[in-house]
PDB file of N, CA and C in Angstrom:
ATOM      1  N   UNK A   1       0.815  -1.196   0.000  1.00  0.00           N
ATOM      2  CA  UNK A   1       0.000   0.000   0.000  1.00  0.00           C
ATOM      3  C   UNK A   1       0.857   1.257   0.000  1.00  0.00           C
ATOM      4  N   UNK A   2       1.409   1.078   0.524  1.00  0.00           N
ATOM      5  CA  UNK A   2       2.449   2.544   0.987  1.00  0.00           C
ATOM      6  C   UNK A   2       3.713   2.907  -0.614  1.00  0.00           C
ATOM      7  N   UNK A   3       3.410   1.672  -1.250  1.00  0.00           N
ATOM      8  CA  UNK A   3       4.266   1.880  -2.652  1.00  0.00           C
ATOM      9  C   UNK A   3       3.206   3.092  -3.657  1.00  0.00           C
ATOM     10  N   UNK A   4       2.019   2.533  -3.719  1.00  0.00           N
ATOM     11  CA  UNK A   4       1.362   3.465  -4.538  1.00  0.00           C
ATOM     12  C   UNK A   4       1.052   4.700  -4.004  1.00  0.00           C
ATOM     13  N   UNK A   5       1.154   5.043  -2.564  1.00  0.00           N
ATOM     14  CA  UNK A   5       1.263   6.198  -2.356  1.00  0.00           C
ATOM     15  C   UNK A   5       2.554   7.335  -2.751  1.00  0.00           C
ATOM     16  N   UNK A   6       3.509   6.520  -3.112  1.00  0.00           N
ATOM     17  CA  UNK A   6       4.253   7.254  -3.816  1.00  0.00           C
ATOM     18  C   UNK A   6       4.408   7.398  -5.267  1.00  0.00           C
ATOM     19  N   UNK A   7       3.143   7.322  -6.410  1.00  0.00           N
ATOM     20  CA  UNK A   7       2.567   7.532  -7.400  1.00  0.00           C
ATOM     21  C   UNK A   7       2.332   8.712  -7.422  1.00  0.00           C
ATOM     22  N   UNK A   8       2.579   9.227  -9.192  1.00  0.00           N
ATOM     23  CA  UNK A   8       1.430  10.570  -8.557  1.00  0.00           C
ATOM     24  C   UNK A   8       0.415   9.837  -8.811  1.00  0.00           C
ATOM     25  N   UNK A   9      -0.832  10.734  -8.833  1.00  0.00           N
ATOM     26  CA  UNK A   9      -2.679  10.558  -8.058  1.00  0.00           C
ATOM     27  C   UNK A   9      -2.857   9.723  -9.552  1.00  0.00           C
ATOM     28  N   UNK A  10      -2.683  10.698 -10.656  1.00  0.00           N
ATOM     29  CA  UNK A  10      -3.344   9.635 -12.112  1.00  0.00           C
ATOM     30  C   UNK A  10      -2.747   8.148 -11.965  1.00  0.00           C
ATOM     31  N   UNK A  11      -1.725   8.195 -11.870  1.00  0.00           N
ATOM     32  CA  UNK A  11      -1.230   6.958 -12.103  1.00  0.00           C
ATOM     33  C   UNK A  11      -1.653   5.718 -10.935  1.00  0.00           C
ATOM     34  N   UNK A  12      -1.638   6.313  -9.936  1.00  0.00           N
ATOM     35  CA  UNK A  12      -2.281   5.516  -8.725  1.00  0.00           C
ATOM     36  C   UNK A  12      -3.724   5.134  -8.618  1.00  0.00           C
ATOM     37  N   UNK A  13      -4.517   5.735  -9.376  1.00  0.00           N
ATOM     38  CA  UNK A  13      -5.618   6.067  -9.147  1.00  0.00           C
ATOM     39  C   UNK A  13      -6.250   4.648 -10.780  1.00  0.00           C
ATOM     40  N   UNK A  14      -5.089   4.711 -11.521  1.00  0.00           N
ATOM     41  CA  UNK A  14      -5.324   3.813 -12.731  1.00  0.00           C
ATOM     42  C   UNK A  14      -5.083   2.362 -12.248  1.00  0.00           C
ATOM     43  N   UNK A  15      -4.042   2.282 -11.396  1.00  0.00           N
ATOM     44  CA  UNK A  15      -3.818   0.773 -10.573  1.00  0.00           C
ATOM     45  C   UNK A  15      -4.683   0.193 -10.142  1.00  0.00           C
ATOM     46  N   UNK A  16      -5.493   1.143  -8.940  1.00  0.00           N
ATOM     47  CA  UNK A  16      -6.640   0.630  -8.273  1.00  0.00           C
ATOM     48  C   UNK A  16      -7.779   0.292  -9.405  1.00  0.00           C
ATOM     49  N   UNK A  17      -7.653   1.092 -10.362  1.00  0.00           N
ATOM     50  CA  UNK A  17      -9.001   0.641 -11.004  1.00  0.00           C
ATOM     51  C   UNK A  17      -8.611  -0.559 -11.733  1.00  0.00           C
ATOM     52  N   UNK A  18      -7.613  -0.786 -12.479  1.00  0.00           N
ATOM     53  CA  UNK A  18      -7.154  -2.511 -13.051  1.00  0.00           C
ATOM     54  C   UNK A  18      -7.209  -2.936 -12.014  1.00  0.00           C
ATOM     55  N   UNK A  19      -6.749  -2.839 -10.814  1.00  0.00           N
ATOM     56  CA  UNK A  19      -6.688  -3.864 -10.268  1.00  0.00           C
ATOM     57  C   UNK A  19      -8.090  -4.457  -9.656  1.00  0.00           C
ATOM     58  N   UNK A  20      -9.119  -3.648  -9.631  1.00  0.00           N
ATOM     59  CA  UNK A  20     -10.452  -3.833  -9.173  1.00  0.00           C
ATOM     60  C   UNK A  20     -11.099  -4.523 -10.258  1.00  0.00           C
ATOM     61  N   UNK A  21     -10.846  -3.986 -11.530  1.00  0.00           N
ATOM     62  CA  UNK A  21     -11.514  -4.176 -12.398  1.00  0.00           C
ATOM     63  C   UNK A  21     -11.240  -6.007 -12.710  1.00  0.00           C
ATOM     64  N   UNK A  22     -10.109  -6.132 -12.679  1.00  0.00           N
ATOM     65  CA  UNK A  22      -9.538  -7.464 -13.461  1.00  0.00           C
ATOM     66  C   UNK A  22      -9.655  -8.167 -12.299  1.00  0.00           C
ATOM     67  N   UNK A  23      -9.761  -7.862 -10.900  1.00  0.00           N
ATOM     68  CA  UNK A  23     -10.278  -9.260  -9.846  1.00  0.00           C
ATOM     69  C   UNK A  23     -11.392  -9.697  -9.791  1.00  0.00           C
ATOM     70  N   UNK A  24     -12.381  -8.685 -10.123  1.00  0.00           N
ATOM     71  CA  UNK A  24     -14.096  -8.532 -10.751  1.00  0.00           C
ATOM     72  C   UNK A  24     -14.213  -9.773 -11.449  1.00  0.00           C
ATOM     73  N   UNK A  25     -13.308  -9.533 -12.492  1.00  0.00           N
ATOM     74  CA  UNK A  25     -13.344 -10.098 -13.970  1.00  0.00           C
ATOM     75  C   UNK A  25     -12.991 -11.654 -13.588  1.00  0.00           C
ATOM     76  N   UNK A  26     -12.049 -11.923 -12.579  1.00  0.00           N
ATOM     77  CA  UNK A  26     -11.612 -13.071 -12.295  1.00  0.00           C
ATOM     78  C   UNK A  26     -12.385 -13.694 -11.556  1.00  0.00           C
ATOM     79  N   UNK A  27     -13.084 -13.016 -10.244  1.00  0.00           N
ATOM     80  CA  UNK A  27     -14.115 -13.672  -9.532  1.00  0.00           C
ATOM     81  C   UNK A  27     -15.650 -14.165 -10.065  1.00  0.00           C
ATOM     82  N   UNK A  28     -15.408 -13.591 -11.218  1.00  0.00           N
ATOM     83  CA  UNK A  28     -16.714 -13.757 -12.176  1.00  0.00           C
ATOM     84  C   UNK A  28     -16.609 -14.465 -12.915  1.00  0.00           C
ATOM     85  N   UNK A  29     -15.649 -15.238 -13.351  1.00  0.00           N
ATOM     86  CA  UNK A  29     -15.467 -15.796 -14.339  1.00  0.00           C
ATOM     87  C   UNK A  29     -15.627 -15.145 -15.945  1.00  0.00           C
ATOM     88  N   UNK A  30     -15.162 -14.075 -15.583  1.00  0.00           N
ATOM     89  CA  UNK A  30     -15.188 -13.104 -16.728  1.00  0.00           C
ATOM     90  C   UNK A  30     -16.258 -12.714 -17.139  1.00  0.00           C
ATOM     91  N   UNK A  31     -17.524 -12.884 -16.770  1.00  0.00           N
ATOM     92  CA  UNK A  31     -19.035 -12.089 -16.783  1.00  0.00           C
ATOM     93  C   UNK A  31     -18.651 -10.696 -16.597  1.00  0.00           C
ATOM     94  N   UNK A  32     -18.871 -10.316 -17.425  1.00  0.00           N
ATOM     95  CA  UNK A  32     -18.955  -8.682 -17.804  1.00  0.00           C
ATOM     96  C   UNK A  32     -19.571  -7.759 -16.772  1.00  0.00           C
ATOM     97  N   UNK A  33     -21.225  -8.714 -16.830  1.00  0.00           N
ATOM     98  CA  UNK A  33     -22.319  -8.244 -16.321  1.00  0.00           C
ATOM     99  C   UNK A  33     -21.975  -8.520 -14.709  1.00  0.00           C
ATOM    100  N   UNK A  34     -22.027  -9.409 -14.355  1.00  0.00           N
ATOM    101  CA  UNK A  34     -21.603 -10.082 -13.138  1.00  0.00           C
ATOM    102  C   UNK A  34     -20.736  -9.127 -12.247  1.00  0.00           C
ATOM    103  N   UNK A  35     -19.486  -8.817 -12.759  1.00  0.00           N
ATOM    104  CA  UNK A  35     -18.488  -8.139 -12.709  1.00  0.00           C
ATOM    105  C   UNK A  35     -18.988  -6.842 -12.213  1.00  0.00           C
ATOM    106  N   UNK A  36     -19.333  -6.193 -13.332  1.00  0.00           N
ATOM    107  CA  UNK A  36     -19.757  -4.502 -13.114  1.00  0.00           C
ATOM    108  C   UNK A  36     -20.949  -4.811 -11.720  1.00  0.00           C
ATOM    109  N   UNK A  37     -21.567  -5.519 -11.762  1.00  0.00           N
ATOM    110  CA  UNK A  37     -22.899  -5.437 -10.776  1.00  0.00           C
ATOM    111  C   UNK A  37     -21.762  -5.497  -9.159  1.00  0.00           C
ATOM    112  N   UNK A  38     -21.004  -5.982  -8.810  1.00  0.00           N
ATOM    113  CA  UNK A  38     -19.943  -6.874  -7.911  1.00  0.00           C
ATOM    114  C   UNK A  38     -19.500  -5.224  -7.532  1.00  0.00           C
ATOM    115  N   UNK A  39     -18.700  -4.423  -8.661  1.00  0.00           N
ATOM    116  CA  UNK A  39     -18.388  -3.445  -8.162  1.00  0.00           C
ATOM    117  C   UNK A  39     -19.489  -2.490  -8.244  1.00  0.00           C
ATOM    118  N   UNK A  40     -20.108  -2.491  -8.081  1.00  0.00           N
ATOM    119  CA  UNK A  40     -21.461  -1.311  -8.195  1.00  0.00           C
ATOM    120  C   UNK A  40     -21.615  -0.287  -9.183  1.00  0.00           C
ATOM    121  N   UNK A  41     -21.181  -1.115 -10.346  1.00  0.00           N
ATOM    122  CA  UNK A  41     -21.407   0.328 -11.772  1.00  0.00           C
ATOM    123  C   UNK A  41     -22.289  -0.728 -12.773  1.00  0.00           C
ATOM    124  N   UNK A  42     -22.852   0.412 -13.536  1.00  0.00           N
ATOM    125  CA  UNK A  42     -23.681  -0.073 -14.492  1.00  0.00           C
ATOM    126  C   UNK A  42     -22.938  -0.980 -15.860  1.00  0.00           C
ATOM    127  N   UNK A  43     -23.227  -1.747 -16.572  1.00  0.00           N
ATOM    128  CA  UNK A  43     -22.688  -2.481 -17.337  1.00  0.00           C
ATOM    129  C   UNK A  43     -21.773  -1.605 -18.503  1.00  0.00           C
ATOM    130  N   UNK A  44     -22.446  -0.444 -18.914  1.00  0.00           N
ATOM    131  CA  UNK A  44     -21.873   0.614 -19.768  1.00  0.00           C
ATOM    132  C   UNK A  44     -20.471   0.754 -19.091  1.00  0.00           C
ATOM    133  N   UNK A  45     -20.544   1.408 -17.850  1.00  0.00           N
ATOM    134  CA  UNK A  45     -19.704   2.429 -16.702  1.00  0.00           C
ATOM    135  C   UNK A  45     -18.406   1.125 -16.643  1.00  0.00           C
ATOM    136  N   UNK A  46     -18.828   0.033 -16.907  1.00  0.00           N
ATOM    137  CA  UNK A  46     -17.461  -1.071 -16.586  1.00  0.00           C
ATOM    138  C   UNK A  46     -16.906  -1.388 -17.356  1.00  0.00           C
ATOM    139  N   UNK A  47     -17.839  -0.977 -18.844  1.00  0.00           N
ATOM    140  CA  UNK A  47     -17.108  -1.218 -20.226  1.00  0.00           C
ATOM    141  C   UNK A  47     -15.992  -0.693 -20.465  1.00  0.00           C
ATOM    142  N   UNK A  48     -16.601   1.215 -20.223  1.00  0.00           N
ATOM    143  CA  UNK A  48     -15.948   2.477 -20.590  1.00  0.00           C
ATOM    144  C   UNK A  48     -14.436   2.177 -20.001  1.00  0.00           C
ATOM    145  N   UNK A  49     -14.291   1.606 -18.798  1.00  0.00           N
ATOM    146  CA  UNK A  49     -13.410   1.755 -17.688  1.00  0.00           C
ATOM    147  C   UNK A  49     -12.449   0.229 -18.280  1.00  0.00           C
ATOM    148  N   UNK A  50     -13.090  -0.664 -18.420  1.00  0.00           N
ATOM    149  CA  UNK A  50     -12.315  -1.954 -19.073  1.00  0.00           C
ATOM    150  C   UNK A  50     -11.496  -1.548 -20.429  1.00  0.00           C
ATOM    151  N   UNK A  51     -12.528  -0.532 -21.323  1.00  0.00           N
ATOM    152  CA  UNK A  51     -11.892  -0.425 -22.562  1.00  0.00           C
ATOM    153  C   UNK A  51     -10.639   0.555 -22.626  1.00  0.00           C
ATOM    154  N   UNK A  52     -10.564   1.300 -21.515  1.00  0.00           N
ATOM    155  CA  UNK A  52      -9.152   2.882 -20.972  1.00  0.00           C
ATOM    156  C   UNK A  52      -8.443   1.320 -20.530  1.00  0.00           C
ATOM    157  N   UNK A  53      -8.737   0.162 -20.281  1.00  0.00           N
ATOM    158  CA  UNK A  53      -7.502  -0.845 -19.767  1.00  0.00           C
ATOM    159  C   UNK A  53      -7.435  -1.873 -20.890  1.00  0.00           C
ATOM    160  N   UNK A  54      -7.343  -1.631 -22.210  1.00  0.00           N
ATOM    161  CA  UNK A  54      -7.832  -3.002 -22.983  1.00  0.00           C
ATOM    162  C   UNK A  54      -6.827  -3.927 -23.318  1.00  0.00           C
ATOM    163  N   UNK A  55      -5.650  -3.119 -22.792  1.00  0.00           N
ATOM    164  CA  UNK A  55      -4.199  -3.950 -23.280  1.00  0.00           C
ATOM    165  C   UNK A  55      -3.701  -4.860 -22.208  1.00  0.00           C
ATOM    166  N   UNK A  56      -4.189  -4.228 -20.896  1.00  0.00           N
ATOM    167  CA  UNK A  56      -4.044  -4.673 -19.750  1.00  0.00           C
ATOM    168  C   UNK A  56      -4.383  -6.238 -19.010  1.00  0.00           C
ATOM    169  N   UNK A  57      -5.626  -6.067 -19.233  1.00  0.00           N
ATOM    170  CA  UNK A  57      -6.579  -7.393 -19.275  1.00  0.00           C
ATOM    171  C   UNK A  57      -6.823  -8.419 -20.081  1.00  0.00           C
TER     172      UNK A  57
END
């Protein structure tokens, strides 16, 4: 924890979201839908946010 606090904010702030995003994705068995509902965004809102990570995942 104390590593990404020495990020600046964009870049730290992009970690947490792959990293939320793609454990979603893993605990779901890659359900899209599943996924976005898990973190509390709408199916659009998890796309938008998956597709700013598409190389990632």
């Amino acid at each position: 924890m104390s590593e990404i606090l020495k990020k600046p904010f964009k870049e730290a702030i992009g970690e947490v979201e792959w990293y939320l995003l793609s454990r979603a994705l893993k605990e779901c068995q890659f359900n899209q839908k599943k996924a976005a509902k898990r973190l509390g965004l709408s199916y659009d809102q998890f796309r938008g946010i998956k597709k700013k990570y598409a190389g990632r995942i």
